[in-house]
Every structure is written in C-alpha cells, then in structure tokens.
C-alpha atoms as a PDB file:
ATOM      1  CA  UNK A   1      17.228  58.185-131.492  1.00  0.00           C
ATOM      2  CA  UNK A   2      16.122  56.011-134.521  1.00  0.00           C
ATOM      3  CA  UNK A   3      15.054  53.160-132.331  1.00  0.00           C
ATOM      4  CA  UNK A   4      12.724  55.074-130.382  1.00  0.00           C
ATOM      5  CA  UNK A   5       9.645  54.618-132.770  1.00  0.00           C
ATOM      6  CA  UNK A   6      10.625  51.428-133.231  1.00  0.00           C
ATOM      7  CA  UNK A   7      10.549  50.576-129.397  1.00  0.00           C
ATOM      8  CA  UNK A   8       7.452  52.338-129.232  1.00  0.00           C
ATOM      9  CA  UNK A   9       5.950  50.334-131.991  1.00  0.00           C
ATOM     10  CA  UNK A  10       6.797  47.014-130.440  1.00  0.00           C
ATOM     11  CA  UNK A  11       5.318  48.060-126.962  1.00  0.00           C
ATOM     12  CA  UNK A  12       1.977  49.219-128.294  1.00  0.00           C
ATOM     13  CA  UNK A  13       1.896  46.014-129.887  1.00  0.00           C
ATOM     14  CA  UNK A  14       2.518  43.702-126.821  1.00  0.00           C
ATOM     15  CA  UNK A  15      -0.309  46.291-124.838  1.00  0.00           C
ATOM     16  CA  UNK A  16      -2.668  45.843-127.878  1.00  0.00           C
ATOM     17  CA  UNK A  17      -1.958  41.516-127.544  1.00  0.00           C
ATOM     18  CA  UNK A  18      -2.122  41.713-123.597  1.00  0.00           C
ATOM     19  CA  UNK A  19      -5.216  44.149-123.288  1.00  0.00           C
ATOM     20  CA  UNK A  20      -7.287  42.061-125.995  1.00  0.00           C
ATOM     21  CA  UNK A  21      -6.329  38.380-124.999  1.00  0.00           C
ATOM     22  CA  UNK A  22      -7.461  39.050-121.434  1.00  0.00           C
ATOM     23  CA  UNK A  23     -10.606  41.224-122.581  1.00  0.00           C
ATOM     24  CA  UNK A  24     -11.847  38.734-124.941  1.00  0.00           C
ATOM     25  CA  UNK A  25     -11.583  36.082-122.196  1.00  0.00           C
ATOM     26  CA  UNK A  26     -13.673  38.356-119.903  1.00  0.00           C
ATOM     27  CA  UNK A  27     -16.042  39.809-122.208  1.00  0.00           C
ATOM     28  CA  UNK A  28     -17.109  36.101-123.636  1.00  0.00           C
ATOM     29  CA  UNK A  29     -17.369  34.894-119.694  1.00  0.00           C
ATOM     30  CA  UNK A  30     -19.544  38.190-119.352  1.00  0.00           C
ATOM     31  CA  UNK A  31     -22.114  37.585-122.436  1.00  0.00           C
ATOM     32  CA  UNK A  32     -22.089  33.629-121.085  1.00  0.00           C
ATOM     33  CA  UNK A  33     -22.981  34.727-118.124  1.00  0.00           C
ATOM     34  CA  UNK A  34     -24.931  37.391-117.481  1.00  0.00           C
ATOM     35  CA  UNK A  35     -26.284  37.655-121.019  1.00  0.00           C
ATOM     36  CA  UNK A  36     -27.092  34.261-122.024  1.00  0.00           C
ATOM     37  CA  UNK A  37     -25.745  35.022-125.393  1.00  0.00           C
ATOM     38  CA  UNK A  38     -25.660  31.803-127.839  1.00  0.00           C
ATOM     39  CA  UNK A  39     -22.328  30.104-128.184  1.00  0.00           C
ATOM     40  CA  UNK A  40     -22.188  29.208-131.681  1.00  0.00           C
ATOM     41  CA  UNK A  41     -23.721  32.272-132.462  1.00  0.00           C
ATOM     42  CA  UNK A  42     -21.040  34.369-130.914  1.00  0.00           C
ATOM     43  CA  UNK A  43     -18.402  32.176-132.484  1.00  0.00           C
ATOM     44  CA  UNK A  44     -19.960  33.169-135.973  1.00  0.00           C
ATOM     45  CA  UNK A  45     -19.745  37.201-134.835  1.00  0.00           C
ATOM     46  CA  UNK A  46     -16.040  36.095-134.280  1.00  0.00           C
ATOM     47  CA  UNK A  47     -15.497  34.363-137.637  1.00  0.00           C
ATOM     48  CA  UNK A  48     -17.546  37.077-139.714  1.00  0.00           C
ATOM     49  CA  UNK A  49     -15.636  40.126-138.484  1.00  0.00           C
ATOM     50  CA  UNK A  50     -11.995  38.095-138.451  1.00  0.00           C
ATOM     51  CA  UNK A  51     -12.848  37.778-142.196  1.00  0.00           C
ATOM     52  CA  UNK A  52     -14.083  41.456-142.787  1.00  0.00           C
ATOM     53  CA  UNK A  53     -10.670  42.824-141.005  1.00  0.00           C
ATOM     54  CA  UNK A  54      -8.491  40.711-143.238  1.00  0.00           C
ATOM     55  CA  UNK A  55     -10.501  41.659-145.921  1.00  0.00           C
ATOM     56  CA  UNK A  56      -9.767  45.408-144.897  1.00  0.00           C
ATOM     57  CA  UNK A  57      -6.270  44.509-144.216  1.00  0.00           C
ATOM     58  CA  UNK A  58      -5.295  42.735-147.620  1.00  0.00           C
ATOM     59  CA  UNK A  59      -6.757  45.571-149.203  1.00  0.00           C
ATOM     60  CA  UNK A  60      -4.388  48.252-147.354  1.00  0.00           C
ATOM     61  CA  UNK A  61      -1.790  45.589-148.324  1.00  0.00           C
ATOM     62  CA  UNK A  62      -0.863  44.542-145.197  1.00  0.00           C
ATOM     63  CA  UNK A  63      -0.648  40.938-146.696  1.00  0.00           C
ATOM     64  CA  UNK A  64      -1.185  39.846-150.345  1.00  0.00           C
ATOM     65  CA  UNK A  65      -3.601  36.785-150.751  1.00  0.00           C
ATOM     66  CA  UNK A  66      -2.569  33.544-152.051  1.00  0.00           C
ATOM     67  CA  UNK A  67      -5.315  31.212-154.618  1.00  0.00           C
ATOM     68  CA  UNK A  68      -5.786  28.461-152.876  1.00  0.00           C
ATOM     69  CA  UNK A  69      -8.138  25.759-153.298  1.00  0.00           C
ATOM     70  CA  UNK A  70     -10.992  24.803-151.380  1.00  0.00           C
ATOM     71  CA  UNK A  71     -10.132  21.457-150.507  1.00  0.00           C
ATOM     72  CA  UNK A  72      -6.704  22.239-149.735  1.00  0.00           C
ATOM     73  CA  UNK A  73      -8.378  24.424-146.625  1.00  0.00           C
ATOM     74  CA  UNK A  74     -11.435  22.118-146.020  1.00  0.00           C
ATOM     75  CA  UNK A  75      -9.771  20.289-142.802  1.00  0.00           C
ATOM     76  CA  UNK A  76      -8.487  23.156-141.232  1.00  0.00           C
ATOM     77  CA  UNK A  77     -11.937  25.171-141.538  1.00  0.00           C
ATOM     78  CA  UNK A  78     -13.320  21.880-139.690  1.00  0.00           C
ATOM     79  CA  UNK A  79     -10.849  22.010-137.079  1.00  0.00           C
ATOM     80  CA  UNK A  80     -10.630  25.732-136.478  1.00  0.00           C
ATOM     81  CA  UNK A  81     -14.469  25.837-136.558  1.00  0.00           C
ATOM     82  CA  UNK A  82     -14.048  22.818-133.592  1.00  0.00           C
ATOM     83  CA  UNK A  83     -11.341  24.283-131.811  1.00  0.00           C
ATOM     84  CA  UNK A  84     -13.330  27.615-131.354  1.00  0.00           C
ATOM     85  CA  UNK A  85     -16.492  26.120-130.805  1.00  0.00           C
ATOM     86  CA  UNK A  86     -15.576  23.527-127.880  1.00  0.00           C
ATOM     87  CA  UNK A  87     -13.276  26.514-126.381  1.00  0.00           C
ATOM     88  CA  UNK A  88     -15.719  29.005-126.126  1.00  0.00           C
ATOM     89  CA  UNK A  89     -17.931  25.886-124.736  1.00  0.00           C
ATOM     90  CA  UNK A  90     -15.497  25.065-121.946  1.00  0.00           C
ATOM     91  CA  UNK A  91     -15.091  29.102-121.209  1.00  0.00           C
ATOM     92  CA  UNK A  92     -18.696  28.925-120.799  1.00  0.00           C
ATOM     93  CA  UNK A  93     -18.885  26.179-118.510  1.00  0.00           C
ATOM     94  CA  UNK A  94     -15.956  25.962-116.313  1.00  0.00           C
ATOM     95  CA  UNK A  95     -14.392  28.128-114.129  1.00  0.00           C
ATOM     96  CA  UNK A  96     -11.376  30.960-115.758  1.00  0.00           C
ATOM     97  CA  UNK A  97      -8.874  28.872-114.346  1.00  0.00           C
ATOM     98  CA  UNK A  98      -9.868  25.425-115.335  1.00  0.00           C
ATOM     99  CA  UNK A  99     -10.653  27.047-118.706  1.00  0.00           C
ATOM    100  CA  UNK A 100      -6.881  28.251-118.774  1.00  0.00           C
ATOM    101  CA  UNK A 101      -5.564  24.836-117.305  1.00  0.00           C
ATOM    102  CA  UNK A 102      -7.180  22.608-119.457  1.00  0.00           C
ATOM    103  CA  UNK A 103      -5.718  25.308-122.701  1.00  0.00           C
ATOM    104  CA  UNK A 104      -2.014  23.939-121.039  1.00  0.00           C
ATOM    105  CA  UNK A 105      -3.037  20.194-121.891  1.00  0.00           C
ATOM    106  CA  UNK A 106      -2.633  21.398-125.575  1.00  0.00           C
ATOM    107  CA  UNK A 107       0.933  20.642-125.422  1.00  0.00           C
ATOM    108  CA  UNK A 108       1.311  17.352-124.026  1.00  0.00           C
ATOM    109  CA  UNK A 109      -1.322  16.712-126.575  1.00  0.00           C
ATOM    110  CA  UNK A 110       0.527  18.213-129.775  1.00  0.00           C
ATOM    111  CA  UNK A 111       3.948  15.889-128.612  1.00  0.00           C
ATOM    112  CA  UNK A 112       1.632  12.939-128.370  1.00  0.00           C
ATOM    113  CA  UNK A 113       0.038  13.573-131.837  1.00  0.00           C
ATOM    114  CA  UNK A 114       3.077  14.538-133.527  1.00  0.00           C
ATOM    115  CA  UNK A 115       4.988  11.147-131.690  1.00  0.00           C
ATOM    116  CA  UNK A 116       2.572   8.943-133.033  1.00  0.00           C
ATOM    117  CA  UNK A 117       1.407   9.922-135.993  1.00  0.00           C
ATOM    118  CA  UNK A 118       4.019  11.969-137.840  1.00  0.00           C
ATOM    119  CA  UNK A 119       7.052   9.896-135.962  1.00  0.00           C
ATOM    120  CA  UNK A 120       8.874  12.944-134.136  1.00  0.00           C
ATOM    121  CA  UNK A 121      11.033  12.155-131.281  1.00  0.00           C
ATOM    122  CA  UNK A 122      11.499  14.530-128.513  1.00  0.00           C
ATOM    123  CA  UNK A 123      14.172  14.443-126.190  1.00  0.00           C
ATOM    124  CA  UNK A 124      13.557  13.373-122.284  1.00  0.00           C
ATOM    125  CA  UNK A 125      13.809  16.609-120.918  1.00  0.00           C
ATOM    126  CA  UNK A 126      10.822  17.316-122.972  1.00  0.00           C
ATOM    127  CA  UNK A 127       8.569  14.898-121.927  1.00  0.00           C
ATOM    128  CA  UNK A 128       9.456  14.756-118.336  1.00  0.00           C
ATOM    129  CA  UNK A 129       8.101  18.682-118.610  1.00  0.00           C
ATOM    130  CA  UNK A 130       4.712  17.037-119.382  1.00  0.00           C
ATOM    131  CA  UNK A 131       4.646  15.476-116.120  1.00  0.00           C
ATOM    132  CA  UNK A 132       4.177  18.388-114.151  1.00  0.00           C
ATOM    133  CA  UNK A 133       1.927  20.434-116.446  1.00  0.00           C
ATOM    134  CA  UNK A 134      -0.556  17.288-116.154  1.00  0.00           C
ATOM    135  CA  UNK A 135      -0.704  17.034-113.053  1.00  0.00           C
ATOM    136  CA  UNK A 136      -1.355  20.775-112.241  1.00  0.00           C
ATOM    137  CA  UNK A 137      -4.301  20.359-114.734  1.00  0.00           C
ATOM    138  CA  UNK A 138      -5.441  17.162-112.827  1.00  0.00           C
ATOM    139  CA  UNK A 139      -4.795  18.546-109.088  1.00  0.00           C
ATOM    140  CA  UNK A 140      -6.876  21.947-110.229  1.00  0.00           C
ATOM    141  CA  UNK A 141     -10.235  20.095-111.816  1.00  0.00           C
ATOM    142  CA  UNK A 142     -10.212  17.579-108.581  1.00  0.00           C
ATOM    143  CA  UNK A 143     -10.272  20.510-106.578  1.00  0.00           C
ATOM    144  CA  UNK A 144     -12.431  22.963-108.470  1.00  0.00           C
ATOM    145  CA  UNK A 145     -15.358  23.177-106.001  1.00  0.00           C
ATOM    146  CA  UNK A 146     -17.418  24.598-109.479  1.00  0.00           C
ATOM    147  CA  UNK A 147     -16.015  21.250-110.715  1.00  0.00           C
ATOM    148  CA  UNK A 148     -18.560  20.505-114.000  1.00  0.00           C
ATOM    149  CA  UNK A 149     -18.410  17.155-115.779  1.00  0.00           C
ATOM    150  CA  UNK A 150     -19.967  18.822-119.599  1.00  0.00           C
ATOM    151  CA  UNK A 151     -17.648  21.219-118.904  1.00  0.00           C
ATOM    152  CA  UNK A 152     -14.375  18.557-118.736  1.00  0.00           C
ATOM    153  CA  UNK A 153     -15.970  16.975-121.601  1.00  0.00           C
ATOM    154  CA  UNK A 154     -16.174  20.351-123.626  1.00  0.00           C
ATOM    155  CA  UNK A 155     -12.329  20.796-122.381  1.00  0.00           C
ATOM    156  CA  UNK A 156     -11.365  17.734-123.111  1.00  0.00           C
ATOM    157  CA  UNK A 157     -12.577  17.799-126.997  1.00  0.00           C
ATOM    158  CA  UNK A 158     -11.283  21.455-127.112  1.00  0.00           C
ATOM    159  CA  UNK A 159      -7.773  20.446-126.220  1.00  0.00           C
ATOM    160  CA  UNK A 160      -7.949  17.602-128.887  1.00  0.00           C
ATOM    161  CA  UNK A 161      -9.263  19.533-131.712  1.00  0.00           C
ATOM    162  CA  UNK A 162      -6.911  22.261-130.689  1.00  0.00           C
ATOM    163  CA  UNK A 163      -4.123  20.012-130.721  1.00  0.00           C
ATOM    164  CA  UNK A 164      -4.842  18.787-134.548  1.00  0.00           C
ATOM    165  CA  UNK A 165      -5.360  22.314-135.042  1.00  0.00           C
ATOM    166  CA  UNK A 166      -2.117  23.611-134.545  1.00  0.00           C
ATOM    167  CA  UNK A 167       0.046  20.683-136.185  1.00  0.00           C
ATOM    168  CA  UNK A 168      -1.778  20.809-139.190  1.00  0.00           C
ATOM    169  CA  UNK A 169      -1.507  24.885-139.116  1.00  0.00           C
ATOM    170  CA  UNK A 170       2.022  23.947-139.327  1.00  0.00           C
ATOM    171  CA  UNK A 171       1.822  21.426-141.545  1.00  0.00           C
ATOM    172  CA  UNK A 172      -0.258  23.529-143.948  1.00  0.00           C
ATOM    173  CA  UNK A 173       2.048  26.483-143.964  1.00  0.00           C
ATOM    174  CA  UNK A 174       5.070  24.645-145.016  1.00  0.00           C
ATOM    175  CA  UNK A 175       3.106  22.422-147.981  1.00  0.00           C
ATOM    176  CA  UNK A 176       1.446  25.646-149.655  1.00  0.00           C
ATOM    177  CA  UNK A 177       3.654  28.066-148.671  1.00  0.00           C
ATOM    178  CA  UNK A 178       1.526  30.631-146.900  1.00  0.00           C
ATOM    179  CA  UNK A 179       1.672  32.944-143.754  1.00  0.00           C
ATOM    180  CA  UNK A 180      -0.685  32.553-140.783  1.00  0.00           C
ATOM    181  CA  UNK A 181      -2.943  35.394-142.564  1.00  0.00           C
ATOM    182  CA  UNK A 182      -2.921  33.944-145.632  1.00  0.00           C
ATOM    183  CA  UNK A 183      -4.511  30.768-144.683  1.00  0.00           C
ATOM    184  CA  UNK A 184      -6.917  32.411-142.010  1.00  0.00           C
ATOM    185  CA  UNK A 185      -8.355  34.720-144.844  1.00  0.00           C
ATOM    186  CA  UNK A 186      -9.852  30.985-146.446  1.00  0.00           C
ATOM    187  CA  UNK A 187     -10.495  29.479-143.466  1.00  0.00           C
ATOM    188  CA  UNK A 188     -12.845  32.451-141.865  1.00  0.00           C
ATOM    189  CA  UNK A 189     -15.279  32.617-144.487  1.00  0.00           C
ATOM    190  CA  UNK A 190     -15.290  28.621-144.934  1.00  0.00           C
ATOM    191  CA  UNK A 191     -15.681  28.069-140.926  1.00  0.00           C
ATOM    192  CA  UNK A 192     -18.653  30.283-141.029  1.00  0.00           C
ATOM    193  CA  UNK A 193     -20.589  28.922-143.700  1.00  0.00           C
ATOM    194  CA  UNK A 194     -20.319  25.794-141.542  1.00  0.00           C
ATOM    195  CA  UNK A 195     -21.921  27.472-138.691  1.00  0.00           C
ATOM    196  CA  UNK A 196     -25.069  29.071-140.869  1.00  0.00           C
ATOM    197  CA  UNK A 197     -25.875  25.526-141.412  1.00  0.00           C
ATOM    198  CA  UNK A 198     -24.951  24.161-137.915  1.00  0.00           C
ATOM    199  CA  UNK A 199     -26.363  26.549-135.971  1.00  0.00           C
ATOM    200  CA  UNK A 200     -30.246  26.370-136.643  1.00  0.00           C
ATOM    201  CA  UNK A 201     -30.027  22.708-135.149  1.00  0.00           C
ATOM    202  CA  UNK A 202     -28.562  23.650-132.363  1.00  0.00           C
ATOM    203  CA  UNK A 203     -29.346  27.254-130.707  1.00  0.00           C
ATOM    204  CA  UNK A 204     -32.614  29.546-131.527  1.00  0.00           C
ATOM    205  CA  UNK A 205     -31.861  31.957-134.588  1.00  0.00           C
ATOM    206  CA  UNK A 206     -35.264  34.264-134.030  1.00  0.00           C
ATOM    207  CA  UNK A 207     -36.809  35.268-130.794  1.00  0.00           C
ATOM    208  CA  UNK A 208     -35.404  34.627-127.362  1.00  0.00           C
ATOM    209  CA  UNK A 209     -31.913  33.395-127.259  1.00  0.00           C
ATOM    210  CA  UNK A 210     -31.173  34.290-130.667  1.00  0.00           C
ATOM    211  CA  UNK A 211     -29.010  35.314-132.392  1.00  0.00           C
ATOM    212  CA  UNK A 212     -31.272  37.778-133.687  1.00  0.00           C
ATOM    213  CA  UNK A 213     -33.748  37.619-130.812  1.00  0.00           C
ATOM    214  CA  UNK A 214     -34.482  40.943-129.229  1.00  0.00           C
ATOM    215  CA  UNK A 215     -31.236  41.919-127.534  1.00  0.00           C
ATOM    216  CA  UNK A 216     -30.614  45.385-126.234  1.00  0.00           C
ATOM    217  CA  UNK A 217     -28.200  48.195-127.804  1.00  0.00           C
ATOM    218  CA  UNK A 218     -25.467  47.584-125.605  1.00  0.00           C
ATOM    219  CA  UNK A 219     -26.015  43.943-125.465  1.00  0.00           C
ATOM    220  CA  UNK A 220     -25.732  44.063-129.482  1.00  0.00           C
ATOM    221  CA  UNK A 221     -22.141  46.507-129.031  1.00  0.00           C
ATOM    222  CA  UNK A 222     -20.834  44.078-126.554  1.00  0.00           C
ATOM    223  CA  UNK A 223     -20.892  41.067-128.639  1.00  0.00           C
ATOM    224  CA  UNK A 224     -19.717  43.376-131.720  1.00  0.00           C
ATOM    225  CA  UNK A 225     -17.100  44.679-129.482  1.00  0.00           C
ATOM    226  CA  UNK A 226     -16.312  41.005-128.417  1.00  0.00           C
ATOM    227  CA  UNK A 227     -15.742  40.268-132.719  1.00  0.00           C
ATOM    228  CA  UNK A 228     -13.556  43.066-132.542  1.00  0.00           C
ATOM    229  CA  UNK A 229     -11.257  42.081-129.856  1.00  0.00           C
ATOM    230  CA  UNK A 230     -11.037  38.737-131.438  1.00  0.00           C
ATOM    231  CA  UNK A 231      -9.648  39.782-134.643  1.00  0.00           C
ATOM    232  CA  UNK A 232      -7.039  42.267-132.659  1.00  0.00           C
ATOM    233  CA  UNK A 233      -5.677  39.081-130.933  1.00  0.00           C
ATOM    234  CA  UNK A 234      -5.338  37.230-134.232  1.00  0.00           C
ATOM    235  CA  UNK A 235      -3.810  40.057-135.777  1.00  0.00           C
ATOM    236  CA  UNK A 236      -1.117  41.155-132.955  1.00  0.00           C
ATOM    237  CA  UNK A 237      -0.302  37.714-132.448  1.00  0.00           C
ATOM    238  CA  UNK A 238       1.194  37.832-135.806  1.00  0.00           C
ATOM    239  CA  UNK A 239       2.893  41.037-135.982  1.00  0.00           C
ATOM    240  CA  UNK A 240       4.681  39.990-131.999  1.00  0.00           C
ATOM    241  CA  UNK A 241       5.778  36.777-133.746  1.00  0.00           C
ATOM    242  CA  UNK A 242       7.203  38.780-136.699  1.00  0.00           C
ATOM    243  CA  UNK A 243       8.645  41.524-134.996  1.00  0.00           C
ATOM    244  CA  UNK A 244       9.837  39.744-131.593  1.00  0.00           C
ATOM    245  CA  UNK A 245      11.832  36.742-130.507  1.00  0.00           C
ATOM    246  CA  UNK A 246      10.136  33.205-129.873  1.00  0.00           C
ATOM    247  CA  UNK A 247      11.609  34.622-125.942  1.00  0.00           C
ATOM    248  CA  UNK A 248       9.466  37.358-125.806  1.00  0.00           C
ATOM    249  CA  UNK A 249       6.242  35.532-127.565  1.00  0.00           C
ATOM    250  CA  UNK A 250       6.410  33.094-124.768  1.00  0.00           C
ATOM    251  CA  UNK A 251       7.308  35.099-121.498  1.00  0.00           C
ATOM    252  CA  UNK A 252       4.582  37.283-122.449  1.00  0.00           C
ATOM    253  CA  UNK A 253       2.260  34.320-122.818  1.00  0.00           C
ATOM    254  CA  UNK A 254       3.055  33.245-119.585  1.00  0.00           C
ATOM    255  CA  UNK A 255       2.498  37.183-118.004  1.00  0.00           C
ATOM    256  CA  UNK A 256      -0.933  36.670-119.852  1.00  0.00           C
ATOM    257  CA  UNK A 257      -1.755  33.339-118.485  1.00  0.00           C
ATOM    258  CA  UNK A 258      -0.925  34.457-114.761  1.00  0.00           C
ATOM    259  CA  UNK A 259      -2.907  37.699-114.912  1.00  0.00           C
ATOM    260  CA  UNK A 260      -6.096  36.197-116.726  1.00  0.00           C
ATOM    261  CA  UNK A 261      -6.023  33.607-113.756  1.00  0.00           C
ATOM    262  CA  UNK A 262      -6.025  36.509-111.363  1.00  0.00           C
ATOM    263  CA  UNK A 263      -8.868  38.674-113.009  1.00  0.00           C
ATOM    264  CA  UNK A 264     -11.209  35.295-113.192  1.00  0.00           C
ATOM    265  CA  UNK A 265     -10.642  35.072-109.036  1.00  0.00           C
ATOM    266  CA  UNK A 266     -11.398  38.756-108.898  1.00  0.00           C
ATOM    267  CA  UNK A 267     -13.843  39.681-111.318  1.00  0.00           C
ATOM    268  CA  UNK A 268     -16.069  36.522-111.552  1.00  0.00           C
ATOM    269  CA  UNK A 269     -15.574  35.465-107.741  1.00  0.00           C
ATOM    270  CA  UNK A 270     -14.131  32.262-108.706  1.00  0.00           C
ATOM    271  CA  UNK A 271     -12.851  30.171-105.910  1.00  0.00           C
ATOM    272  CA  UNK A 272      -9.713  29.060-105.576  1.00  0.00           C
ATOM    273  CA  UNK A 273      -8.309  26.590-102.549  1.00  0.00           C
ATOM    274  CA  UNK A 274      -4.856  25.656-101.582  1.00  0.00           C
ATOM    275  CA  UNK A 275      -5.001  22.766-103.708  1.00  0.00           C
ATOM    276  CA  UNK A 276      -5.852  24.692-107.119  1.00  0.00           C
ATOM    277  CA  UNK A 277      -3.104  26.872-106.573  1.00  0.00           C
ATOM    278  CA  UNK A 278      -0.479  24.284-105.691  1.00  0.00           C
ATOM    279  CA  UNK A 279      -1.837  23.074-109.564  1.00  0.00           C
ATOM    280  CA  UNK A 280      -1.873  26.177-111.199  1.00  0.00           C
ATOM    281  CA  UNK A 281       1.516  26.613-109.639  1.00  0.00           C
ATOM    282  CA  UNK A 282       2.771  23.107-110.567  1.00  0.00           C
ATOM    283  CA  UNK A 283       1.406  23.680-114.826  1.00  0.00           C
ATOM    284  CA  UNK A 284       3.047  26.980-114.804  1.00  0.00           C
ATOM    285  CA  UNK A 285       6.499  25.097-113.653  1.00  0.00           C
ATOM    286  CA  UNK A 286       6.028  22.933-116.198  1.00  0.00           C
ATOM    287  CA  UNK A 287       5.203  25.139-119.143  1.00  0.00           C
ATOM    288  CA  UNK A 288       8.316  27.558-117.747  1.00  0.00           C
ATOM    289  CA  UNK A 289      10.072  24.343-118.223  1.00  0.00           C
ATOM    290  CA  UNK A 290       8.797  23.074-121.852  1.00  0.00           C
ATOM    291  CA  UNK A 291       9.581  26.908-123.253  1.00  0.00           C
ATOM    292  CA  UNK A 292      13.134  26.928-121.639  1.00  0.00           C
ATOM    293  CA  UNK A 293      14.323  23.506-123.505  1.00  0.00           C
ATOM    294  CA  UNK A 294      12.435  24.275-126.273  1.00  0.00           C
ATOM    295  CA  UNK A 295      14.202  27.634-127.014  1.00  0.00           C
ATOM    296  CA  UNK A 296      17.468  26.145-125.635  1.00  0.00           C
ATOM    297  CA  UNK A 297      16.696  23.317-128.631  1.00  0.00           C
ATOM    298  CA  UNK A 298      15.890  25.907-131.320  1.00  0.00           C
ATOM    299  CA  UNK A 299      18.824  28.306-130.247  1.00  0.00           C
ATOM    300  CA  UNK A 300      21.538  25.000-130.945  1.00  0.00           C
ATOM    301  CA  UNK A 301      19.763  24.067-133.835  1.00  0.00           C
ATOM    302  CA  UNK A 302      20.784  27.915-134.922  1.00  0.00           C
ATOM    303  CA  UNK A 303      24.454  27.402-134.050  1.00  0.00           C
ATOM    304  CA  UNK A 304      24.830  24.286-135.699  1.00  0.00           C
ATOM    305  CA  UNK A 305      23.735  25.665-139.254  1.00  0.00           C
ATOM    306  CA  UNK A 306      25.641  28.953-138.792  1.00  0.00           C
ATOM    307  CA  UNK A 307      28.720  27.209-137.553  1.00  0.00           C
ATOM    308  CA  UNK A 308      28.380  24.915-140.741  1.00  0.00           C
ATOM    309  CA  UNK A 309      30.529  25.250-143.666  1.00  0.00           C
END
C-alpha cells in the first residue's frame, strides 16, 4: 500500500494545476470585466506575490537559490514582463476562446523562431501539424462575432513575446544551469520593478481606476486572491513536470484547454457559431497531433541512447 500516498500526492497536484489554471483565467476575465481593474496593475499583484511565495518557498527549502547576475536575467525579465502583460491584454479584450486560440499560435511560432534563428530542423510531420492548428486559429477570429481588432493586435504581440519567451527559458536553463524556480525567483522581482516605472504612464495609480483608488474589500481579496492563484499555477506546473511524464503534462493541458473553452461559453455568455467550433475543433487536432510526434520523437531519442553501447 506504499503507493497510495504517493498516488494521492500526484492527484492533488493535477486538481491544484486544473482548479487554478481555469480560475485564474476566470477570475482575471471577472476583474476585466465587471471590475474595471487596471491591467498592468494586476500583472504587478501577480509578479509581487509570485516573488513573496518563492521567497517563502526557498526558505522552507523547497529549492535552493542560485547567484546569478543581473544582466544574465535582464532579457528574460523583459520578455516575461511582455508576455504577461500583452496576455492579460488579449484576455481582456477578446473573447475566452480567441484568448485560448490565439495561446495555440505559440507553437507554430516557437518552430519558426527556433528554424530561423537558432537553425533547428524539424521533421515534416511536424510542420504539416502547424497547418491545422493555424487555420483553427484563423477560421475562429473570422468568425468571432465579438471579433476586436486591439484585441488581435494584443494577441498577436502576446504570441510573439511568448514565443521568445519560452526558447530563451530554455536556452537560459541549459547556459546557467538552473531550474524553472531558480530563474523565476530573479526574474519576479526584476519584472516588477519594470512595471513601478511603466505603470504611472500608462494606467491611474491614485483615485479612480487605480491601483490604489478606492476599491471595495472584496474587490481588494479578489485581485489578492487572483495573485494567489497565479503563483499556485507556476508552482504546480513544476512539481507535474517533475513528478509526471511529458504524457500526462500534455493530455492534461489539453483537458484544461477544452474545459476553459467551455466555462468562457457558459459563464461569460460568449458566443460560439458552427464555424468557431469547426476551428476550435480543427487547433485541437492539430495540437493532439504536434504532442503525439513530439513524444513519439523524444521516446526514440530515449531508445537510441539506452540501446547505445
């Protein structure tokens, strides 16, 4: 009966990941919304308490800092402060589902960026893949009936930055040797300091609209509550990928893409016509598709170097 805790750790761990990536989703739409909360100002809430938690956490010893220098993190801080920023922005102005969509375009984007600029081939069956999740992005945003042009643009840039994002997250890792945690405990601080001098120029910091304008109690434990959930995806997304298989991670990202579409058609009324759903359909084929080589790709890549001499 020794793996009973053990199962029982790893399923509390996929509820925590599933329960906070579709809350935080909701919750942000919600202070958009129907609070008028400030964007940027949020995003700082986000950064400020991702920090404090790792803070908390390296001190429990759940991870053991690493010096690093401030250059060394300067780029990422830009890019993760972008990346946030313009997601939250297209969250705010598009529909759930083109908000999800668009998030799919982040792959085509990363085999584009890492073709041309760091010279990585990818086999056919790859790109082919990219076909289809394209064009379910495409056939959803000409059918979205809340269709907004800032809000492609906001998509658009979010994709990009998230794209450069994620390769140099990679690349970053593997030149200074660090886990995901590591680096994030520099980059959270850094990324906030950049908005305190970004915001005044762009939102109201006193009196109406805010982010110390004269919000209500629960107003004020929603968008804590919002900080909160935002560190608990950060932080289960790296215990799944250390305590799972790159299988699981993804199926379960998939489960979580599906049911966030559904709660944005039920919760926040979005519309959805025949057309969106043959995309949404068509993207999901697609990523199905990507993950399924992908792992197929990784799992020979296995053989080979345990099958080596």
């Amino acid at each position: 009966m020794g793996w009973v805790p053990a199962q029982g750790r790893l399923a509390a761990g996929l509820l925590v990941n599933l329960a906070a990536s579709i809350c935080i989703v909701f919750l942000n739409k919600w202070l958009y919304v129907r609070l008028g909360f400030p964007n940027l100002s949020l995003t700082l809430v986000h950064f400020a308490i991702t920090w404090l938690g790792l803070y908390l956490c390296q001190a429990l010893g759940a991870f053991a800092p690493k010096s690093l220098r401030a250059a060394q993190v300067l780029p990422l801080a830009l890019s993760f402060c972008g990346f946030v920023v313009f997601t939250n922005l297209s969250l705010q102005s598009n529909t759930i589902g083109t908000y999800q969509l668009a998030k799919a375009m982040t792959t085509p984007v990363i085999v584009l960026i890492q073709s041309l600029a760091y010279g990585k081939s990818f086999p056919l069956r790859i790109k082919l893949t990219l076909v289809p999740i394209t064009l379910g992005v495409f056939l959803n945003s000409y059918y979205d009936v809340k269709f907004s042009a800032l809000g492609t643009v906001f998509a658009t840039l979010g994709v990009l930055v998230t794209s450069l994002y994620q390769v140099w997250v990679g690349a970053k890792q593997h030149e200074l040797q660090v886990n995901s945690m590591q680096l994030l405990y520099y980059q959270a601080p850094m990324s906030s300091a950049m908005l305190l001098f970004i915001i005044p120029f762009f939102e109201p910091v006193f009196g109406e609209g805010g982010i110390f304008g004269p919000w209500t109690l629960s107003a004020v434990i929603m968008v804590l509550l919002s900080g909160v959930i935002a560190f608990m995806v950060n932080l289960s997304i790296y215990w799944i990928i250390g305590n799972t298989s790159p299988v699981t991670y993804n199926m379960f990202g998939h489960f979580k893409f599906c049911i966030t579409l559904l709660g944005g058609c039920l919760l926040f009324k979005d519309p959805l016509s025949v057309n969106q759903g043959l995309g949404i359909l068509c993207t999901l084929f697609g990523i199905l598709a990507y993950t399924h080589f992908k792992l197929s790709e990784q799992e020979s890549s296995k053989s080979k170097l345990v099958q080596r001499p």
